[in-house]
N, C-alpha and C. Protein backbone atom coordinates (compact mmCIF):
# COMPACT_ATOMS: atom_id res chain seq x y z
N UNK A 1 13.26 -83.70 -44.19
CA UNK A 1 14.34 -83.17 -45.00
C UNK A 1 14.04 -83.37 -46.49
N UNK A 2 13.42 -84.37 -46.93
CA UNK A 2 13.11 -84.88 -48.44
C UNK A 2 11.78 -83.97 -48.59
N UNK A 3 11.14 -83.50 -47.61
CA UNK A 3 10.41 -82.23 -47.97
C UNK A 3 10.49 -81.56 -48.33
N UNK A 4 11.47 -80.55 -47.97
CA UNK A 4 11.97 -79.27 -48.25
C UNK A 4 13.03 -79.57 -49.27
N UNK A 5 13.68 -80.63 -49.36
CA UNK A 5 14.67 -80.64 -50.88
C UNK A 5 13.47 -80.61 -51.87
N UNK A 6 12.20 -81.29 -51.77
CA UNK A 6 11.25 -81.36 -53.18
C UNK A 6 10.50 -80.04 -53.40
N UNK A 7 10.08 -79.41 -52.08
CA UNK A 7 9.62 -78.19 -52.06
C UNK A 7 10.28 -77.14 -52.34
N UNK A 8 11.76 -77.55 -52.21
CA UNK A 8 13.04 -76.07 -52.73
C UNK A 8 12.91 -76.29 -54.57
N UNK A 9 12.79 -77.60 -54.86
CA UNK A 9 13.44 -78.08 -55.97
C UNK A 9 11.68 -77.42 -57.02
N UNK A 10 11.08 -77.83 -56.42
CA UNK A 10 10.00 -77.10 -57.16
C UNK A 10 9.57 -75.37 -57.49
N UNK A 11 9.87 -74.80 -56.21
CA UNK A 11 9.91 -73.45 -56.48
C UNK A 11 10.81 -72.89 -57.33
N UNK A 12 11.78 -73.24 -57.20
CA UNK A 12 13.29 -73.03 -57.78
C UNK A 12 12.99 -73.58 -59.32
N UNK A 13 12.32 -74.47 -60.11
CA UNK A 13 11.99 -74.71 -61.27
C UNK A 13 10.73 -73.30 -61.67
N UNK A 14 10.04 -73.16 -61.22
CA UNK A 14 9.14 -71.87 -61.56
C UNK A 14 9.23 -70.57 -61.67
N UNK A 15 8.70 -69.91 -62.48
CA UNK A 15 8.26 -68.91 -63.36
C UNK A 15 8.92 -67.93 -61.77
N UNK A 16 9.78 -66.71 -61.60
CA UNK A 16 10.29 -66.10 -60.57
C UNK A 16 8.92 -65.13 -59.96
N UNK A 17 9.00 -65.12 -58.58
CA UNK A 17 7.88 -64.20 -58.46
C UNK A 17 8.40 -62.80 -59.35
N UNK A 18 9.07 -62.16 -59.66
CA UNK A 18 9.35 -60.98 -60.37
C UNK A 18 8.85 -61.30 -61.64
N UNK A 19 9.19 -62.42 -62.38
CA UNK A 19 8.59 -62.63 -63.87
C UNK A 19 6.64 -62.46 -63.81
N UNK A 20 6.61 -63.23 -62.99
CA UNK A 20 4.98 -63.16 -62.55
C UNK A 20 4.55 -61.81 -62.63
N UNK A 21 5.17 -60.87 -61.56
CA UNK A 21 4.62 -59.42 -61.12
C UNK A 21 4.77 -58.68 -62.42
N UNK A 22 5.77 -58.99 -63.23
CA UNK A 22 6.01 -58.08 -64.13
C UNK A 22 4.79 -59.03 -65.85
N UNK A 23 4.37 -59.86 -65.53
CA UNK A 23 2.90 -60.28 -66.84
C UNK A 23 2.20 -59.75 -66.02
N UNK A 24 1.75 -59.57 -64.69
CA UNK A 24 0.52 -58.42 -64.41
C UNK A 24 0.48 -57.59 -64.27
N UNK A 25 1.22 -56.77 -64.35
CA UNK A 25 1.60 -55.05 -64.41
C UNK A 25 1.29 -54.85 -65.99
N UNK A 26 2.07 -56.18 -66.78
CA UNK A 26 2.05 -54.94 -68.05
C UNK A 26 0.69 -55.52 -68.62
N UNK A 27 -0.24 -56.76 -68.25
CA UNK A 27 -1.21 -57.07 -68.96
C UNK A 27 -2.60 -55.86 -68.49
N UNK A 28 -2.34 -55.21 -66.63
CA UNK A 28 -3.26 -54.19 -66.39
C UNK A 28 -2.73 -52.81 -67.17
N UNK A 29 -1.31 -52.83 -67.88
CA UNK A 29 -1.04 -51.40 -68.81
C UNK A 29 -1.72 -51.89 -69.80
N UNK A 30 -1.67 -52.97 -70.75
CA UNK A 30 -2.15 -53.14 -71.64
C UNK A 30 -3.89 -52.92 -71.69
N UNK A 31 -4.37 -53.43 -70.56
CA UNK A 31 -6.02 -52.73 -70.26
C UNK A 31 -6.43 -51.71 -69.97
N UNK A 32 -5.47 -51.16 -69.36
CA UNK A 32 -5.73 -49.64 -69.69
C UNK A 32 -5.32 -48.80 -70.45
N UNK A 33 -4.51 -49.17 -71.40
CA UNK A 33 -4.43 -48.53 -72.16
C UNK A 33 -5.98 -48.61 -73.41
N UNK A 34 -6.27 -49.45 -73.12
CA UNK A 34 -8.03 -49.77 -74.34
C UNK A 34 -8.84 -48.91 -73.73
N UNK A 35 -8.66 -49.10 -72.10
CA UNK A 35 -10.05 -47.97 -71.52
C UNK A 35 -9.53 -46.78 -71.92
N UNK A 36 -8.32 -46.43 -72.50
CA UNK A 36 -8.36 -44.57 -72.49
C UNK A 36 -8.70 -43.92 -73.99
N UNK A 37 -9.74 -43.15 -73.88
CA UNK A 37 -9.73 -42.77 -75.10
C UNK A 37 -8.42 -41.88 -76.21
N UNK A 38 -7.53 -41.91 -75.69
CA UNK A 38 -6.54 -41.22 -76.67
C UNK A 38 -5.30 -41.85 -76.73
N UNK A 39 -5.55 -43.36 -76.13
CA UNK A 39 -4.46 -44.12 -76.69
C UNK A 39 -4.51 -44.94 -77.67
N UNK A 40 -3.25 -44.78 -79.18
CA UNK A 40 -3.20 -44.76 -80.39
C UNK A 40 -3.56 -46.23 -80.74
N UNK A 41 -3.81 -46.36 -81.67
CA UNK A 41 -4.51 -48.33 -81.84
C UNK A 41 -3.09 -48.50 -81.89
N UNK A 42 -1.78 -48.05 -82.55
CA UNK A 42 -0.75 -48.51 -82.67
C UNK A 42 -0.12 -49.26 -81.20
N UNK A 43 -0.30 -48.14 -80.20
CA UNK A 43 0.42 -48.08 -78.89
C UNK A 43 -0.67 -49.68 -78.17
N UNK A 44 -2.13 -49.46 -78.18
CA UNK A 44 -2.67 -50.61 -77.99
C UNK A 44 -2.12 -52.13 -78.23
N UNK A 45 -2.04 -52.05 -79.74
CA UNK A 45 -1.73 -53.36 -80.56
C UNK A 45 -0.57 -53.66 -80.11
N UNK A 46 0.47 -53.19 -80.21
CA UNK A 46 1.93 -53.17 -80.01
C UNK A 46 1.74 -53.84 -78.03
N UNK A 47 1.09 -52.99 -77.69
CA UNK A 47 0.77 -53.55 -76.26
C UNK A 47 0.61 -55.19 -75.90
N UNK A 48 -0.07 -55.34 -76.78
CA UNK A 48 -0.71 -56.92 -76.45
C UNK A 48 0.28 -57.64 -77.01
N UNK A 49 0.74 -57.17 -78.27
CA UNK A 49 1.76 -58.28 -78.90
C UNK A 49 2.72 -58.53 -78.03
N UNK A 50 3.47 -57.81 -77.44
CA UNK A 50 4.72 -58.18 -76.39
C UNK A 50 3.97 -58.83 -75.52
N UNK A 51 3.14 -58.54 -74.44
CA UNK A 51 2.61 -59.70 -73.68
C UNK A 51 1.81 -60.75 -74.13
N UNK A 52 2.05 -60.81 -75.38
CA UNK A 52 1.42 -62.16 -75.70
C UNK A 52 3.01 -62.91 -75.67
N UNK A 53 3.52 -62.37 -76.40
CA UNK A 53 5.10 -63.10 -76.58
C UNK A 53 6.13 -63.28 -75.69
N UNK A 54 5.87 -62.20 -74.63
CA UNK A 54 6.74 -62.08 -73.53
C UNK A 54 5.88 -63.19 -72.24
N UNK A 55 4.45 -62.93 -71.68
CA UNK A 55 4.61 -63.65 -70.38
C UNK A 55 3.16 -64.37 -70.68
N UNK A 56 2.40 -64.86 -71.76
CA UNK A 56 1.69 -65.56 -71.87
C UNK A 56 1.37 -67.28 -71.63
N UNK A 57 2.83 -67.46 -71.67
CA UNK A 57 2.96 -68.74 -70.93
C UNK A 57 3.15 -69.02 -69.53
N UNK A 58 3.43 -67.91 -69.32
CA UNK A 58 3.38 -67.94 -67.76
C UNK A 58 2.09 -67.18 -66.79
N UNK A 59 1.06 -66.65 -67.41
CA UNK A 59 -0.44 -66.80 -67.06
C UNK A 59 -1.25 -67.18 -67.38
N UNK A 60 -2.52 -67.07 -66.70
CA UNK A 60 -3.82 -68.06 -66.53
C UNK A 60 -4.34 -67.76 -68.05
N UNK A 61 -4.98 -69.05 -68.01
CA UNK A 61 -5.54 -69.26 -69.92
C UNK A 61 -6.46 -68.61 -70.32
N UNK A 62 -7.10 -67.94 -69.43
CA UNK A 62 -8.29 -67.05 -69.70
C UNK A 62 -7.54 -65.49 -69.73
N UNK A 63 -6.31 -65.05 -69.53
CA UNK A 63 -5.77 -64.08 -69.85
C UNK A 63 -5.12 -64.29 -71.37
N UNK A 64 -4.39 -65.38 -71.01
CA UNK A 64 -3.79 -65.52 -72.47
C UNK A 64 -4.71 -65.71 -73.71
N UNK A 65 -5.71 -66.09 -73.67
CA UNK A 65 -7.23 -66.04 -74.63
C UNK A 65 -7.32 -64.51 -74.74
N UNK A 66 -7.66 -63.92 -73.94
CA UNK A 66 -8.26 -62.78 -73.93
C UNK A 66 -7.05 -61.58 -74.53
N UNK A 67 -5.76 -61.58 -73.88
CA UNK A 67 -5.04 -60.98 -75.23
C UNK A 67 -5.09 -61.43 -75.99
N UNK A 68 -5.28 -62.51 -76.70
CA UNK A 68 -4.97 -62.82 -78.12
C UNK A 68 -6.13 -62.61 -79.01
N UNK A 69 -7.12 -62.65 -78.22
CA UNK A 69 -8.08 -62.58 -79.06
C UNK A 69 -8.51 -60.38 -79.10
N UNK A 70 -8.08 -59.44 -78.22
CA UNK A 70 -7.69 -58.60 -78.23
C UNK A 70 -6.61 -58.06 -79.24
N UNK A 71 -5.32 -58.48 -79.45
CA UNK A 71 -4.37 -58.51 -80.26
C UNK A 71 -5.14 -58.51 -81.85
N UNK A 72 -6.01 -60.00 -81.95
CA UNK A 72 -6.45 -60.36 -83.30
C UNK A 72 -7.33 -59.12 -83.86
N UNK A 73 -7.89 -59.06 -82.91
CA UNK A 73 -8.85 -57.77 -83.00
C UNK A 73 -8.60 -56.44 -83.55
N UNK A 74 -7.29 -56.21 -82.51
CA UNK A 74 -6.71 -54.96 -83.36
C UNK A 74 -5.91 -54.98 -84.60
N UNK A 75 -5.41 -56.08 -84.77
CA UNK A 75 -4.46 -56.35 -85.92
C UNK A 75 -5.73 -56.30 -87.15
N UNK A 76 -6.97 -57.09 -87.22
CA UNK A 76 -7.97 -57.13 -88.27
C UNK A 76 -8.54 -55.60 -88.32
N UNK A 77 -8.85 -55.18 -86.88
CA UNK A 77 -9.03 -53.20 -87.61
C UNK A 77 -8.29 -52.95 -88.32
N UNK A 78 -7.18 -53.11 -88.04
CA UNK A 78 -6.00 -52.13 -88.77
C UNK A 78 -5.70 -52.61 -90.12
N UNK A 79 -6.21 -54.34 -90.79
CA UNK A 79 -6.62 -54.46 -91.92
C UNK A 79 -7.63 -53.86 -92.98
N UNK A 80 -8.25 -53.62 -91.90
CA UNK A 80 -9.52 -53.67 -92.87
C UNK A 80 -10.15 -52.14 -92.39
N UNK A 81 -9.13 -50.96 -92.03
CA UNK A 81 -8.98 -50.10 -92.01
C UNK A 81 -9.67 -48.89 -93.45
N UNK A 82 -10.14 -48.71 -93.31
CA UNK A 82 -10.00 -47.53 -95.25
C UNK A 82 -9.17 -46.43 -94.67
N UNK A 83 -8.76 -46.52 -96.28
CA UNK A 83 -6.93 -45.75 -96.14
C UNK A 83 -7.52 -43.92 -95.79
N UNK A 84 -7.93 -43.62 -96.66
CA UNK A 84 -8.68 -41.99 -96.32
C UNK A 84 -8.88 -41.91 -94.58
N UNK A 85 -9.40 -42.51 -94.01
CA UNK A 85 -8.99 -42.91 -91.98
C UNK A 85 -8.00 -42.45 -91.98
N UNK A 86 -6.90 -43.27 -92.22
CA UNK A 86 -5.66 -43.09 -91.63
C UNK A 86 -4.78 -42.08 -92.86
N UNK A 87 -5.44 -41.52 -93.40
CA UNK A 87 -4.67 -40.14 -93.80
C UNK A 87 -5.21 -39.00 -93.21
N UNK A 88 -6.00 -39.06 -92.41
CA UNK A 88 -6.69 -38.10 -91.57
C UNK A 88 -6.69 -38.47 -90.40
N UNK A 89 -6.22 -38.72 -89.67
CA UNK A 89 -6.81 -39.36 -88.09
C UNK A 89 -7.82 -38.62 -86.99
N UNK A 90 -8.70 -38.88 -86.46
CA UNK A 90 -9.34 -37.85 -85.82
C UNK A 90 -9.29 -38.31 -84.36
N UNK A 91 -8.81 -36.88 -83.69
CA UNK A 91 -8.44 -36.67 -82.06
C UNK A 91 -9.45 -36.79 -81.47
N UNK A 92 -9.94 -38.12 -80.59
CA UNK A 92 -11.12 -38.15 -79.32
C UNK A 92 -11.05 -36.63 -79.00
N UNK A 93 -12.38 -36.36 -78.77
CA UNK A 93 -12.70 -35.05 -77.82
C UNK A 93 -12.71 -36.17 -76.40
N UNK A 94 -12.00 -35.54 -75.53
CA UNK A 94 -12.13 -36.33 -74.01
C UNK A 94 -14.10 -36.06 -73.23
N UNK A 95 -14.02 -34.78 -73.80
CA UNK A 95 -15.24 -34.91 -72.96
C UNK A 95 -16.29 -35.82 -73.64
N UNK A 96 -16.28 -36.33 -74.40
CA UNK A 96 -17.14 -37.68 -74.77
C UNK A 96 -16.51 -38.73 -74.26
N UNK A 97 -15.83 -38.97 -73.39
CA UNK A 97 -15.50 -40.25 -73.33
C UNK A 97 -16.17 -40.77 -71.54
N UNK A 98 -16.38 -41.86 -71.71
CA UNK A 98 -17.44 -42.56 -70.79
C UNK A 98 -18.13 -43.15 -71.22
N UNK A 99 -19.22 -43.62 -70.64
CA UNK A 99 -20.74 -44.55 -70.77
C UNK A 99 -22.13 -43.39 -71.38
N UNK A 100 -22.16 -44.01 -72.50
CA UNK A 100 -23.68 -43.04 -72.53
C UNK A 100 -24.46 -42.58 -71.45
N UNK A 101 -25.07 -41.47 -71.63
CA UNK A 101 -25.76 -41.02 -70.16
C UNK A 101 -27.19 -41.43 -70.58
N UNK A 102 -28.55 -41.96 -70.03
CA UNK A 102 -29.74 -42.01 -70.29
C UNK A 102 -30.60 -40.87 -70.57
């Protein structure tokens, strides 16, 4: 019986399986949104920042590294941006997008 009160009492303190499902759903949107070529650095950046802030404490440290250091990444492009870029923006052609061919 002192089993299952410590084993209730512990689950019942943790992160909900729904909170869980919902930092890996949006950390695999947030990765795919980098693999696609025509999604905006804005829509990217903005991506990572909420799951850094929203469920980073509640996943593994090698995710939470890896957005942040993703996040930093895009936040320093978008510094060190030249302004003439972003008064012009230029539309990926899709059919370039992939792996170089040999």
């Amino acid at each position: 019986m002192l089993v299952l009160a410590v084993g209730g009492l512990l689950v019942g303190c943790g992160p909900s399986l729904q909170t869980l499902y919902e930092g890996e759903a949006r950390f695999e949107h947030c990765y795919a949104l980098d693999l696609t070529p025509t999604a905006s650095h804005d829509d990217q950046e903005a991506c990572w920042k909420v799951w850094r802030e929203r469920y980073a404490e509640r996943e593994s440290r090698d995710r939470a590294r890896y957005a942040s250091a993703r996040y930093k990444e895009l936040s320093e492009r978008r510094a060190h941006a030249p302004i003439a870029a972003a008064a012009h923006p230029q539309i990926a052609d899709t059919r370039d997008a992939g792996p170089p061919l040999p």
